[in-house]
Protein backbone atom coordinates (compact mmCIF):
# COMPACT_ATOMS: atom_id res chain seq x y z
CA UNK A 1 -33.73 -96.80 -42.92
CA UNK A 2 -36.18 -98.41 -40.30
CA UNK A 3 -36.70 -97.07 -36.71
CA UNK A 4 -38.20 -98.92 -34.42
CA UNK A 5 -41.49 -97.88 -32.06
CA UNK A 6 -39.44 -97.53 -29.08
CA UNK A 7 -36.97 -95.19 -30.63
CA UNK A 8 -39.53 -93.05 -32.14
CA UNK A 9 -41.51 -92.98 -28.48
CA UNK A 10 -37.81 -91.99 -27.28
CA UNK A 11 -36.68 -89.17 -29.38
CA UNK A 12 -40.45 -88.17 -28.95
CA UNK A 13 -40.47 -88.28 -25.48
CA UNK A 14 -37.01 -86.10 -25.37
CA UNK A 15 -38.34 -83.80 -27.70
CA UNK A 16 -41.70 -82.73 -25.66
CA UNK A 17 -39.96 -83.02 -22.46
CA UNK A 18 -37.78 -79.72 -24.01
CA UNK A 19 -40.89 -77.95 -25.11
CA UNK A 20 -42.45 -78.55 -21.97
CA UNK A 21 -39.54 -77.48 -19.88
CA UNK A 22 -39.25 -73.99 -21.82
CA UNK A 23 -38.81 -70.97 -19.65
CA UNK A 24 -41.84 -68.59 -19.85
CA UNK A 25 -39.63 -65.86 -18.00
CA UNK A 26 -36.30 -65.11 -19.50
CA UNK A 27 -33.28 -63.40 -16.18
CA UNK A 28 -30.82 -61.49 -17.74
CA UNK A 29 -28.48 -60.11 -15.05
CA UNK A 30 -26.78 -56.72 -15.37
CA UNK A 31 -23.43 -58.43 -14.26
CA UNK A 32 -23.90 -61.86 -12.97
CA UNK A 33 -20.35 -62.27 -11.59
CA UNK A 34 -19.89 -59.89 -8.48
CA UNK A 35 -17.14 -59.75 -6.02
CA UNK A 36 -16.66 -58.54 -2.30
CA UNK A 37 -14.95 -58.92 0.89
CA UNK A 38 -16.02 -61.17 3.74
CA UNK A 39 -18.56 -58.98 5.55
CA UNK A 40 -19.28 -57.25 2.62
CA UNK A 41 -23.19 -57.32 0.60
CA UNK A 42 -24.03 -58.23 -2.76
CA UNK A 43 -26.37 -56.75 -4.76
CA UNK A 44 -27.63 -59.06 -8.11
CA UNK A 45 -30.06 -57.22 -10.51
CA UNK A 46 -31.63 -57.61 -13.98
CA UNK A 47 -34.43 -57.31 -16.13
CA UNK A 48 -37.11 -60.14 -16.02
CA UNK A 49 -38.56 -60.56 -19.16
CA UNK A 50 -41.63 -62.55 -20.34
CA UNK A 51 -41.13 -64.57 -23.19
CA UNK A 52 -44.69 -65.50 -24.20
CA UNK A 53 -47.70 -63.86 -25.34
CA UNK A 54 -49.49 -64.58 -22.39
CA UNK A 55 -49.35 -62.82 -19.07
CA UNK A 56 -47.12 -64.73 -16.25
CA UNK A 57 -47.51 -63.99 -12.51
CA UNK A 58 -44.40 -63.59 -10.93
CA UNK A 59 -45.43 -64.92 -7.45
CA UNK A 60 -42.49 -66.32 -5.70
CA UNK A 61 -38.21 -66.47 -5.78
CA UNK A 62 -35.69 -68.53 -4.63
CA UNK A 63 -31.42 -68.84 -4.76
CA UNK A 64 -29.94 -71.56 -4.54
CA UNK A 65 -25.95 -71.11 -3.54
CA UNK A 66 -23.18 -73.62 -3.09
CA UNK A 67 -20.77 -73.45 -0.60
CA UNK A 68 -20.67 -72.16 3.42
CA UNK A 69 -23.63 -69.53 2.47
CA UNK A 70 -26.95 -70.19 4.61
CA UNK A 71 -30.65 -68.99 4.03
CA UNK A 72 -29.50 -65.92 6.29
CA UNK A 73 -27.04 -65.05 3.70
CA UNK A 74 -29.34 -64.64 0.84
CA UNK A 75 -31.86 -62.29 0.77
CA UNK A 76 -35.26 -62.01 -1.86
CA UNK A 77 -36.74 -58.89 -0.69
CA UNK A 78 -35.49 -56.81 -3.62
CA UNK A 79 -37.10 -59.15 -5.45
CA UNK A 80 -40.84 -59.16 -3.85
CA UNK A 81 -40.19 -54.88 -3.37
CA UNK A 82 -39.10 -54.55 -7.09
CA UNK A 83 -40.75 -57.09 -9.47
CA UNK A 84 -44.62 -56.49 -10.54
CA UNK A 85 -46.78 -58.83 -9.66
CA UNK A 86 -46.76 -60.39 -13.51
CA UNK A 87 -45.60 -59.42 -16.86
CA UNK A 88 -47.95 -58.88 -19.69
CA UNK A 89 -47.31 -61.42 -22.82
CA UNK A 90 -43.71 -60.29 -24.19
CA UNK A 91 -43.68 -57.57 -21.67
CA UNK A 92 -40.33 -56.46 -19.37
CA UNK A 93 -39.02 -54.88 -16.53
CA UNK A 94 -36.40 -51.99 -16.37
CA UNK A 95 -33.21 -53.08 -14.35
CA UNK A 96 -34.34 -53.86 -10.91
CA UNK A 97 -32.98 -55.47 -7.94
CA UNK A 98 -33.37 -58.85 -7.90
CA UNK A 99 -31.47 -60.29 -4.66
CA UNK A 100 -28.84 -59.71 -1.60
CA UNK A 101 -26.25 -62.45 -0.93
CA UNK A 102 -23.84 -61.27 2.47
CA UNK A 103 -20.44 -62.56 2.39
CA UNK A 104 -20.17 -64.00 6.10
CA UNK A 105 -16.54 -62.62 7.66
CA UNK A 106 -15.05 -64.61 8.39
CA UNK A 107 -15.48 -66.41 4.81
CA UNK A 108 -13.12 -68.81 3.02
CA UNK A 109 -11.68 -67.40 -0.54
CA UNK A 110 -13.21 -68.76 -3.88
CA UNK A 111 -15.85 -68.61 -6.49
CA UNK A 112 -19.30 -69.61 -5.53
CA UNK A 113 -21.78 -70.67 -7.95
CA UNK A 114 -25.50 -70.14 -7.31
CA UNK A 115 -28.79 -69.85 -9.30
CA UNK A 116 -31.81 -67.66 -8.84
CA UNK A 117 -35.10 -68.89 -10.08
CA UNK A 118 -38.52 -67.42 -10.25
CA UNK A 119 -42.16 -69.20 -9.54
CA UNK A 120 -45.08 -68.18 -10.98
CA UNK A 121 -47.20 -69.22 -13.72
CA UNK A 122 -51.01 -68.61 -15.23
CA UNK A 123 -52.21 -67.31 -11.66
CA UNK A 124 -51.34 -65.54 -8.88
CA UNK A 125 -51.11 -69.28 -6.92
CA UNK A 126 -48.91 -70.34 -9.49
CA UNK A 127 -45.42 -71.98 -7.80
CA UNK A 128 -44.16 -73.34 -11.24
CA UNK A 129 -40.73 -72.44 -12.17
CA UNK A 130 -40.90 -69.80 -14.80
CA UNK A 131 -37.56 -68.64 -14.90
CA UNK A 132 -33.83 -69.32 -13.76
CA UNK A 133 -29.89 -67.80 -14.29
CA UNK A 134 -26.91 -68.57 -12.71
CA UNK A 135 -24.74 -66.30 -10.63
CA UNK A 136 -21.17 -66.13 -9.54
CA UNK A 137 -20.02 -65.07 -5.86
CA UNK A 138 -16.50 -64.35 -6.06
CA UNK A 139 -15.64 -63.97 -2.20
CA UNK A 140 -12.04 -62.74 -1.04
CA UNK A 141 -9.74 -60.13 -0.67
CA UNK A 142 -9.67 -57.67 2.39
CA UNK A 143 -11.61 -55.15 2.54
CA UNK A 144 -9.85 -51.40 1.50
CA UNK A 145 -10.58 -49.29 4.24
CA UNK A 146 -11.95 -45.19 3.74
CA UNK A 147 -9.00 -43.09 4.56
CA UNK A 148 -8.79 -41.22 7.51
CA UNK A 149 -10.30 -37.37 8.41
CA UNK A 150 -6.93 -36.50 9.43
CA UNK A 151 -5.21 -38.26 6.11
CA UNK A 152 -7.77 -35.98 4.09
CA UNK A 153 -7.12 -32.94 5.79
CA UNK A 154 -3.57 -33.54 5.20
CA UNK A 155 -3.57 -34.34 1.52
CA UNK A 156 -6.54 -31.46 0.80
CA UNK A 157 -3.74 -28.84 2.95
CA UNK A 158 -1.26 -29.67 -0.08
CA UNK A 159 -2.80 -29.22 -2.68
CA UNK A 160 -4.53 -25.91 -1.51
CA UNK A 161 -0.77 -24.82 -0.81
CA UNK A 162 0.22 -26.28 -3.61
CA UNK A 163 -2.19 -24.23 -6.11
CA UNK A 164 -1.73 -20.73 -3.46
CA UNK A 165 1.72 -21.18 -4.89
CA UNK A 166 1.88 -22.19 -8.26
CA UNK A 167 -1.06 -19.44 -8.71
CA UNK A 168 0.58 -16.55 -6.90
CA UNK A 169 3.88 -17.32 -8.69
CA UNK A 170 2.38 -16.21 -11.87
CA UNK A 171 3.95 -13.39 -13.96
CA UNK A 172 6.89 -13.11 -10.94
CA UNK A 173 10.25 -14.60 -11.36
CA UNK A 174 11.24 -17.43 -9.32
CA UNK A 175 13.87 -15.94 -7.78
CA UNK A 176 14.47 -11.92 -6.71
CA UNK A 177 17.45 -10.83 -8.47
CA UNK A 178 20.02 -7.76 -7.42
């Protein structure tokens, strides 16, 4: 079997181009589907892991989310609060949160898919991307409100009858005889 120059400068080319686009910081999320209510926040977090030998600064992060969301909506902080500044070679983080995303009210129903990346790289001016995961927004349903003081009191005044009675019941008959 003969292969050409340009097919071997192909496959080559493909081939590098996957080495070169490697991740050097691996997102795993601790659920990355969440669900709310319009008017309702989202919390995403993870662990960021490095995935190299060599220490990675973790200098910037970004999300990028389809649908009616805007930059207002999505919120880094918990990133730049949580995450160190790098990760030693093959080092991790605990569970930390990673980003906010605020379900506007009012918001249309549906799935939402999104992806957070991280830039960073060999120095602390680094803005390569060194990491990305995708994320679901499931946005819908109406919210389920807190029940009421008075619907409380209520339900906590039967039950404390409920046990007086069953409790002070014990070792008398039901009913008084003659």
């Amino acid at each position: 079997m003969r292969m050409s120059l340009s097919g071997f400068l192909a496959g080559s080319f493909l081939v590098l181009c996957g080495i070169c686009r490697a991740d050097t910081i691996g997102i795993t999320f601790t659920s990355s589907l969440l669900a709310g209510p319009p008017g309702s926040a989202l919390t995403f977090n993870g662990t960021l892991s490095n995935l190299t030998a060599s220490t990675v600064f973790l200098n910037s992060a970004g999300i990028n989310l389809a649908g009616a969301f805007t930059p207002g909506d999505q919120d880094t902080s918990p990133f730049f609060i949580n995450a160190p500044l790098s990760l030693t070679g093959n080092g991790a983080t605990p569970a930390i949160d990673l980003f906010t995303i605020d379900i506007p009210s009012p918001f249309t129903t549906g799935s939402y898919a999104g992806t957070f990346t991280v830039l960073g790289g060999a120095d602390a001016n680094a803005q390569d991307t060194s990491g990305s995961a995708n994320f679901t927004v499931q946005a819908g349903g109406a919210p389920v409100p807190e029940p009421g003081a008075g619907s409380l009191f209520i339900a906590a005044s039967v039950v404390l009858f409920a046990f007086r009675l069953v409790r002070g019941r014990k070792g008398r008959p039901l009913a008084r005889s003659r």
